[in-house]
Protein backbone atom coordinates (compact mmCIF):
# COMPACT_ATOMS: atom_id res chain seq x y z
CA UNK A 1 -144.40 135.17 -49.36
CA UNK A 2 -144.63 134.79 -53.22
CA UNK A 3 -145.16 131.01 -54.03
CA UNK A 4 -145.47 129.08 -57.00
CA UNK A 5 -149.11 128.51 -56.47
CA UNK A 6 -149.45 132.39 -56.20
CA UNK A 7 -147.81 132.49 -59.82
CA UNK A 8 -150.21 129.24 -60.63
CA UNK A 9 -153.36 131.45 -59.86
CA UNK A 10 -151.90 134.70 -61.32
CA UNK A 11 -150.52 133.47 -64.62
CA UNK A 12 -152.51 130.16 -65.04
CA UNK A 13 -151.54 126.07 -64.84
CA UNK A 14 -147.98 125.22 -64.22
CA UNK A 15 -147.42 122.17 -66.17
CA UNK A 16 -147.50 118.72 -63.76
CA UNK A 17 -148.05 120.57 -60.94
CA UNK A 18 -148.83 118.88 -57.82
CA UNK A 19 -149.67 115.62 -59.66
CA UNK A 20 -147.00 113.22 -57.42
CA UNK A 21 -148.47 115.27 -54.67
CA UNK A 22 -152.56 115.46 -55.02
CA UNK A 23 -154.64 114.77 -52.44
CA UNK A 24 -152.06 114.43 -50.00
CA UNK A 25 -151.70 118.28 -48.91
CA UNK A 26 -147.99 119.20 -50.09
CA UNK A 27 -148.36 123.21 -50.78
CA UNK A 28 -146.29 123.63 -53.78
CA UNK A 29 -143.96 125.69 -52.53
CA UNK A 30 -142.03 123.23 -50.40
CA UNK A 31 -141.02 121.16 -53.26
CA UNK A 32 -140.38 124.39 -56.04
CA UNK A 33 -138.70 126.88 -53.85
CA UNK A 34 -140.26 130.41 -51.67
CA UNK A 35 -139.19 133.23 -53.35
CA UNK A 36 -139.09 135.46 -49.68
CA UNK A 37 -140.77 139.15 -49.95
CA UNK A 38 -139.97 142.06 -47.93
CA UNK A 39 -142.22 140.44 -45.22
CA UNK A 40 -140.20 136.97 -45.04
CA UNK A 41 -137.24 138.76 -45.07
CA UNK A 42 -137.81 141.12 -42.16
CA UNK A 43 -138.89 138.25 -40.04
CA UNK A 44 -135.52 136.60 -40.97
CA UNK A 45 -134.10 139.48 -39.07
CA UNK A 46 -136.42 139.70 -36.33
CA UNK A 47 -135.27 136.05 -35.21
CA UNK A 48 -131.45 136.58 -35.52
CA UNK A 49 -132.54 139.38 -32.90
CA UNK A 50 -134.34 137.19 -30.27
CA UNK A 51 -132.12 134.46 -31.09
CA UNK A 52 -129.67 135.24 -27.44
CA UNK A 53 -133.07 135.17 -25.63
CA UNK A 54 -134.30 131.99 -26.76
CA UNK A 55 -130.97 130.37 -26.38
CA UNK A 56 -130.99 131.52 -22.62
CA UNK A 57 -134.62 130.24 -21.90
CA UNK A 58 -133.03 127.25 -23.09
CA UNK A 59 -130.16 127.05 -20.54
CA UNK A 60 -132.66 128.15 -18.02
CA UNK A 61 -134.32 124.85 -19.11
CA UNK A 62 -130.62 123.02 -18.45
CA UNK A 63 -130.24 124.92 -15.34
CA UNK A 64 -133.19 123.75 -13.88
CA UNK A 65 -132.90 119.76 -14.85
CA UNK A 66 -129.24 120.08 -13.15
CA UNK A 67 -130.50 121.42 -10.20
CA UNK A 68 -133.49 118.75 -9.57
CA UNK A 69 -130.81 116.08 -10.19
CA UNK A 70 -128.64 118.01 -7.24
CA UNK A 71 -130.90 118.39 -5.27
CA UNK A 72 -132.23 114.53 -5.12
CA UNK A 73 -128.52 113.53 -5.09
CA UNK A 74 -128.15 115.69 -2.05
CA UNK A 75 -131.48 114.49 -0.54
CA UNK A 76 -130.61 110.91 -0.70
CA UNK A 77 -126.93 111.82 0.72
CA UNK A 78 -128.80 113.84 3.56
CA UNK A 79 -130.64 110.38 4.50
CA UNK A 80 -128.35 107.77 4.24
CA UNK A 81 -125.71 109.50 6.54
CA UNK A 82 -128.09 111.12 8.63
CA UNK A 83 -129.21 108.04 9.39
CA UNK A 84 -126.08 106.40 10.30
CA UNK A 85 -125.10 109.29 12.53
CA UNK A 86 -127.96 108.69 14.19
CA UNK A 87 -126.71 105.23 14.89
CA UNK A 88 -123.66 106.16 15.62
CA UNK A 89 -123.77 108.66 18.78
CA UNK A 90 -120.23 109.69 18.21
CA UNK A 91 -119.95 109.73 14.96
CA UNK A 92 -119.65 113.63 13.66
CA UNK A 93 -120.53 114.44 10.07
CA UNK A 94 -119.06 117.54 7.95
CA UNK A 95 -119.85 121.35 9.25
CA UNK A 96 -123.00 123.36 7.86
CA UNK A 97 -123.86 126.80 8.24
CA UNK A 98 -125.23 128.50 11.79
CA UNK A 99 -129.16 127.65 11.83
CA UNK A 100 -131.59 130.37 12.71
CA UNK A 101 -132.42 131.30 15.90
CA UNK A 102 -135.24 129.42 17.11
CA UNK A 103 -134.75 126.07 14.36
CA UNK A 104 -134.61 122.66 15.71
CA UNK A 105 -131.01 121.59 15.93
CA UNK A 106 -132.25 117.86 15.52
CA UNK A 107 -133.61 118.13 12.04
CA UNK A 108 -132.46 121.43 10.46
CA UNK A 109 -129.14 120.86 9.11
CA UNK A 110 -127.26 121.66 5.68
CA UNK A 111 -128.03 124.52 3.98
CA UNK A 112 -131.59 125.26 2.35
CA UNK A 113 -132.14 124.43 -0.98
CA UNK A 114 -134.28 126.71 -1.45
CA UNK A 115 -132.43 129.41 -0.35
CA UNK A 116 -130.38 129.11 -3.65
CA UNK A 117 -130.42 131.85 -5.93
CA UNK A 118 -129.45 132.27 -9.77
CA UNK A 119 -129.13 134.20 -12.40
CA UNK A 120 -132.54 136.83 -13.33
CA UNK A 121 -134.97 135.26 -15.75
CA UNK A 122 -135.90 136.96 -19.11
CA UNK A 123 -139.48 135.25 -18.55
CA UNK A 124 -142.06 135.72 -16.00
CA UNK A 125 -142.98 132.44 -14.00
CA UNK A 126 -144.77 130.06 -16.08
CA UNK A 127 -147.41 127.28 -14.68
CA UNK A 128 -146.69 125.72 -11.64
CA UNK A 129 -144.28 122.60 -12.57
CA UNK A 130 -143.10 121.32 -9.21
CA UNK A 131 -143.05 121.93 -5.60
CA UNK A 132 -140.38 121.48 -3.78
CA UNK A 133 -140.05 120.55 0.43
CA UNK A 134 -137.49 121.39 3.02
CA UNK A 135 -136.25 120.05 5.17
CA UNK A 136 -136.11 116.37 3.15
CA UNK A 137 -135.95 113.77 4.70
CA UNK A 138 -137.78 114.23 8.32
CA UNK A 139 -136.53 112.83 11.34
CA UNK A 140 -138.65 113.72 14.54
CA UNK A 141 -138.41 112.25 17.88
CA UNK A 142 -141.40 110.69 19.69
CA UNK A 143 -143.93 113.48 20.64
CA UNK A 144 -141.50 116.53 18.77
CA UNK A 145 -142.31 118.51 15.64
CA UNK A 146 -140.61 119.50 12.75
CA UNK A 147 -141.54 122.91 10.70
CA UNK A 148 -141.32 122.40 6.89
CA UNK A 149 -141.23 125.19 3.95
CA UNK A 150 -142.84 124.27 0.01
CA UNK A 151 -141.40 126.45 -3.11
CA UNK A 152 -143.16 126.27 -5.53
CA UNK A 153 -141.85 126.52 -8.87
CA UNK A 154 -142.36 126.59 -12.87
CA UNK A 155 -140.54 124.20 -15.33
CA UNK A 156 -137.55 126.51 -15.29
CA UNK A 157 -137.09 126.49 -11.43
CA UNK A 158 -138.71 130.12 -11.28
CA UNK A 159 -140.71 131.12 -8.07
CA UNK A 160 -144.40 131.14 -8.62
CA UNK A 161 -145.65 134.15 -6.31
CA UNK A 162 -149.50 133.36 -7.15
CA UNK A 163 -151.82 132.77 -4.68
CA UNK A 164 -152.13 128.91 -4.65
CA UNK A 165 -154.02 126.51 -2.41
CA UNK A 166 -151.51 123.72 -0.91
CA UNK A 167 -153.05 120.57 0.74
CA UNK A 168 -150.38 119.17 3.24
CA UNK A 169 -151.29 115.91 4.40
CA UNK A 170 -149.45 112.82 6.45
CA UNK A 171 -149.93 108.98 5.60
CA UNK A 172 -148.22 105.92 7.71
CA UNK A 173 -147.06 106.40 11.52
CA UNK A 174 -149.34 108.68 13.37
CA UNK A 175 -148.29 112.74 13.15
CA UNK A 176 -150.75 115.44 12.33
CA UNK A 177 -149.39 118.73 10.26
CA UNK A 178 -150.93 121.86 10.61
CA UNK A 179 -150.40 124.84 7.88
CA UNK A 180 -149.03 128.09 8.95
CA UNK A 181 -151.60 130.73 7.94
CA UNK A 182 -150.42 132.86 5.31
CA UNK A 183 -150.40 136.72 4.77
CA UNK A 184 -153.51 138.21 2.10
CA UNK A 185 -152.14 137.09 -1.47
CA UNK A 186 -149.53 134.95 -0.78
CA UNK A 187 -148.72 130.84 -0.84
CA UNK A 188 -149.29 128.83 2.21
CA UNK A 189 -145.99 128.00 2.06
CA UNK A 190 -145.17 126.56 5.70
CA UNK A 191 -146.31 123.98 7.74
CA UNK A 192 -145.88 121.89 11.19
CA UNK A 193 -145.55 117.99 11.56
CA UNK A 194 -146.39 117.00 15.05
CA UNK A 195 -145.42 113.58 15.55
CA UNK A 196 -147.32 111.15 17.71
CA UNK A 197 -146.37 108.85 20.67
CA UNK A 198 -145.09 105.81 18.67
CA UNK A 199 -142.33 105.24 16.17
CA UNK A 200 -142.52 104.63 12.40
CA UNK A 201 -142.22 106.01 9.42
CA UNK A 202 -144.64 107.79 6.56
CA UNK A 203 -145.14 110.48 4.15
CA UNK A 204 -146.07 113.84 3.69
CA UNK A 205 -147.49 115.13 0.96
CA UNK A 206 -148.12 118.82 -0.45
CA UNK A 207 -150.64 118.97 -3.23
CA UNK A 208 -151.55 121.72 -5.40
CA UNK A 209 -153.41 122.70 -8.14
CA UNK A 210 -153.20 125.27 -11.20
CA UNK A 211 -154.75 123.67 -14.63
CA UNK A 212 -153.49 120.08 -13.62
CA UNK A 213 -151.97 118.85 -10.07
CA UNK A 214 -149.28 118.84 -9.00
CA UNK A 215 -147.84 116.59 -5.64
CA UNK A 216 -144.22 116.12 -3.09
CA UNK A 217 -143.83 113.99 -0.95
CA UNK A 218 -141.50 114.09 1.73
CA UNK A 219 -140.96 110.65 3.95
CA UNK A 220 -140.32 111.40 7.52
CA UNK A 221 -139.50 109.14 10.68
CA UNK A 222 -140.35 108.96 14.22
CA UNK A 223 -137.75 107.72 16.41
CA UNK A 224 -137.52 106.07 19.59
CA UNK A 225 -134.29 107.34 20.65
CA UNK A 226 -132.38 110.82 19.49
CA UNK A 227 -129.17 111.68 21.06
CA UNK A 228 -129.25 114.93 21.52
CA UNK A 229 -126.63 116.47 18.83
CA UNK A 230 -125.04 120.56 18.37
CA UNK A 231 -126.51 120.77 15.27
CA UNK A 232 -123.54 122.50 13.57
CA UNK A 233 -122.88 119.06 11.85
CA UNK A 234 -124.40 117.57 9.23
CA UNK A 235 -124.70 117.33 5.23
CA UNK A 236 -124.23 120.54 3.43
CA UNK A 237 -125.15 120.90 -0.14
CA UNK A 238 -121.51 120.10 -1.94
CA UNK A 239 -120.46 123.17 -3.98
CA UNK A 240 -119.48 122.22 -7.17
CA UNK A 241 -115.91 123.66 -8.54
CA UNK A 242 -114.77 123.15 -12.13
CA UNK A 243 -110.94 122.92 -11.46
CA UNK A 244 -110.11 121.16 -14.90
CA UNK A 245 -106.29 119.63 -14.75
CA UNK A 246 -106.17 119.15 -11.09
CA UNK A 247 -106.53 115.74 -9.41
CA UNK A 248 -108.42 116.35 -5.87
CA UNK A 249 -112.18 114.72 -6.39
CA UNK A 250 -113.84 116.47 -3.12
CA UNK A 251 -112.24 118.83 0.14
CA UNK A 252 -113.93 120.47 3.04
CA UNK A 253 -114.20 123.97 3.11
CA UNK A 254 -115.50 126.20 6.19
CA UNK A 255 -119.27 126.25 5.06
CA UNK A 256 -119.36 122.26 4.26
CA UNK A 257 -117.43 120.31 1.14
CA UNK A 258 -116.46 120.93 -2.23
CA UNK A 259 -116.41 118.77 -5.43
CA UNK A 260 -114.44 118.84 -8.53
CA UNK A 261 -116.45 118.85 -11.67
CA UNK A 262 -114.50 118.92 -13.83
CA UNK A 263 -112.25 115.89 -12.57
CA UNK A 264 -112.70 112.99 -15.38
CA UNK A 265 -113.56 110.30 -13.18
CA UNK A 266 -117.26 112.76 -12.13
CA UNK A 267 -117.57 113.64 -15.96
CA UNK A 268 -117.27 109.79 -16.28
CA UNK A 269 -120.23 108.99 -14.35
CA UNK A 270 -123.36 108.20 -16.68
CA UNK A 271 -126.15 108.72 -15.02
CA UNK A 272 -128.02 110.00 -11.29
CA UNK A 273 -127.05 106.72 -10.09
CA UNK A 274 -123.59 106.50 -11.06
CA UNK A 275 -123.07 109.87 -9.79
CA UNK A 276 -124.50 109.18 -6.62
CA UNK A 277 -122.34 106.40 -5.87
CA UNK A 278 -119.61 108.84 -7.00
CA UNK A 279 -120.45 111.43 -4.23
CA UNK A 280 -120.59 108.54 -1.86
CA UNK A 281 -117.59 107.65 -1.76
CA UNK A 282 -116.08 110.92 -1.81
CA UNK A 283 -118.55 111.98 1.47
CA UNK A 284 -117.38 108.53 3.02
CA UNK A 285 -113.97 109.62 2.81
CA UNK A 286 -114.70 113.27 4.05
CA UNK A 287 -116.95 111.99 7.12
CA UNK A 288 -114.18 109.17 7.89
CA UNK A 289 -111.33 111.92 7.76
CA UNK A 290 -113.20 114.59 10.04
CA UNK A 291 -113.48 111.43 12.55
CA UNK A 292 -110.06 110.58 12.10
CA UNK A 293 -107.50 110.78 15.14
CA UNK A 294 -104.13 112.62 14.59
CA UNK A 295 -101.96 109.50 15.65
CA UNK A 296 -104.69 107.25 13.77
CA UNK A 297 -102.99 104.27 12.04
CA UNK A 298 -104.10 104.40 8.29
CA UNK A 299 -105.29 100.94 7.98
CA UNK A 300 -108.08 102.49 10.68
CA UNK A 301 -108.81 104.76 8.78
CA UNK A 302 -109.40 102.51 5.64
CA UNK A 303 -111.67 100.64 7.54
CA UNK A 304 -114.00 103.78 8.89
CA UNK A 305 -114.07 104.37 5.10
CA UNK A 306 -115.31 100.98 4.32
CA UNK A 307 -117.68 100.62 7.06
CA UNK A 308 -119.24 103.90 6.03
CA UNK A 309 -119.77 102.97 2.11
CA UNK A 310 -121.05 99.50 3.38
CA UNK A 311 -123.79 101.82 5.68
CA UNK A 312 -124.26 104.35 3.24
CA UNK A 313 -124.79 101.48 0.01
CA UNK A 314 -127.21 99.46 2.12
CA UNK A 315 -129.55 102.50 3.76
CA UNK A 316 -129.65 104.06 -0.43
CA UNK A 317 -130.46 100.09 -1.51
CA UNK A 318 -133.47 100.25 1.30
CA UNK A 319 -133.73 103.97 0.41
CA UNK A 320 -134.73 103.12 -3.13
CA UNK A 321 -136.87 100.18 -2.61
CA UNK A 322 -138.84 102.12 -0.76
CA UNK A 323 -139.39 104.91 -2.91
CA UNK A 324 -140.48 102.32 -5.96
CA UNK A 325 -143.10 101.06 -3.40
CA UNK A 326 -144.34 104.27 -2.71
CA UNK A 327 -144.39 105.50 -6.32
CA UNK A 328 -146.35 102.29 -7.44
CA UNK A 329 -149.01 102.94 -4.47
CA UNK A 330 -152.81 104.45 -4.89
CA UNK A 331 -151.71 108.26 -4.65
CA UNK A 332 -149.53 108.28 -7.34
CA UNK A 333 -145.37 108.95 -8.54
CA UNK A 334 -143.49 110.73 -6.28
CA UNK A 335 -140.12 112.94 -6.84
CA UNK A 336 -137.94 110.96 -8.36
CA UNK A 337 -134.99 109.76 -5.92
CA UNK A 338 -131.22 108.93 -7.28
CA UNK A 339 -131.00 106.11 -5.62
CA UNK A 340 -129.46 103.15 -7.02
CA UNK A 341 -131.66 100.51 -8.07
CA UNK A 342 -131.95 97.38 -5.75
CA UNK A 343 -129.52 94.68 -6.26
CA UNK A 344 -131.16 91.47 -7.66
């Protein structure tokens, strides 16, 4: 490009040039104008052309954020009514898809997140950003074992098919986990949590490390008691529907539930948290209606709602306090949950 300090050196002084400016680095041609040559100009072009590209690494970017948000919404729904089904012997929770033969039907339920695909990417995987666990949360009786799968992933959500070197570990109530040996040039991407003899909880953690490290952790639970359960109930990842104008808020479907999107009182939510005590209350409502009787009287009805959201709120209070604990401890942040913050 052809500046007026190129003209200053070619032709001589400019009068007053630069003098509000010396010593503090200004070239002159941000404050007099770039007269663009051929050059400048054909790299004017060359952006309008990779203009679409950039703008979809960018909603790549979007896409990704959404589905971390998702997928800790969905995590923290999984464990709250889990939890309270596992209270509750009779209590039956919304339908998920057929496991695969030879799963656990105790702990394997909803669909996979990391099953999920989208759209191609115009990049190549960039540096290992996050891993991510299934299943999350653990529940394992006394003595059972539980197999778990790590994706790992770049900041866009991407796959990363390099060979890494994942550390799986357990901390709190005794288990041991044991990592599935992997084929010549892949990820270690598998591993088993036996659990011991006595209840409790703790944490798993998967650790890896490409330039700078990177950590999930995964609480589980060992229980005393587990009533045995089919297994083709349980919390399947909601599907989200943009049905703009209508007024349903969430409906079950034959592979799980469904929520509107676009319905104002969702787009009204501000926030993980507010959205997660959205999605409550809409899974409350599905749960209490798949439990419902035919000749049920509606005030009965009301009150399985109530009773649920009263579960649900209090096991996503403990949820959360828990997961502030854990992220202030000596091995450092964990995923982030949704959770709502503890009440005062």
């Amino acid at each position: 490009m052809e500046t007026t300090c190129a003209r200053q050196a070619e032709h001589g002084p400019i009068p007053d040039c630069g003098k509000r400016f010396r010593g503090r680095g200004v070239p002159p041609g941000s404050r007099e104008g770039v007269l663009p040559d051929d050059a400048a100009l054909a790299f004017a072009r060359a952006l309008h052309g990779i203009e679409p590209r950039i703008a979809e690494a960018l909603e790549e970017a979007r896409r990704a954020e959404e589905e971390r948000a998702e997928r800790a919404m969905v995590r923290d729904l999984r464990a709250a009514f889990e939890a309270i089904a596992r209270a509750r012997p009779g209590l039956a929770l919304l339908p998920v898809a057929p496991r695969e033969k030879g799963s656990d039907p105790v702990f394997q339920k909803g669909s996979d997140p990391l099953s999920r695909g989208g759209p191609a990417s115009l990049l190549p995987p960039g540096p290992l950003a996050e891993i991510v666990v299934s299943p999350d949360p653990v529940a394992v009786p006394r003595g059972g074992r539980v197999r778990l799968t790590a994706s790992c992933r770049d900041a866009l959500g991407h796959p990363v098919d390099r060979p890494l070197a994942l550390r799986w570990s357990a901390h709190g109530a005794f288990a041991t986990i044991v990592p599935e040996e992997a084929e010549k040039g892949t990820v270690p991407c598998s591993a088993t949590l036996q659990a011991g003899d006595d209840p409790g909880t703790g944490t798993i953690a998967v650790v890896a490390s490409e330039g700078r490290e990177i950590a999930a952790r995964v609480a589980y639970e060992i229980l005393v008691h587990v009533v045995p359960r089919s297994g083709n109930d349980g919390i399947p990842d909601p599907a989200w529907i943009e049905d703009a104008g209508a007024t349903w808020r969430s409906r079950r479907s034959a592979d799980g539930w469904e929520v509107n999107a676009a319905h104002p009182d969702f787009r009204a939510c501000e926030g993980p948290a507010a959205k997660l005590r959205y999605l409550t209350v809409l899974l409350a409502r599905e749960v209490a209606l798949a439990n419902a009787a035919p000749d049920e009287p509606p005030s009965a009805l009301v009150d399985r709602i109530t009773d649920l959201l009263v579960a649900a709120e209090r096991r996503l209070t403990t949820r959360s306090r828990s997961s502030s604990a854990r992220s202030r401890g000596p091995r450092g942040p964990e995923a982030p949950s949704s959770s709502p913050p503890p009440s005062p």
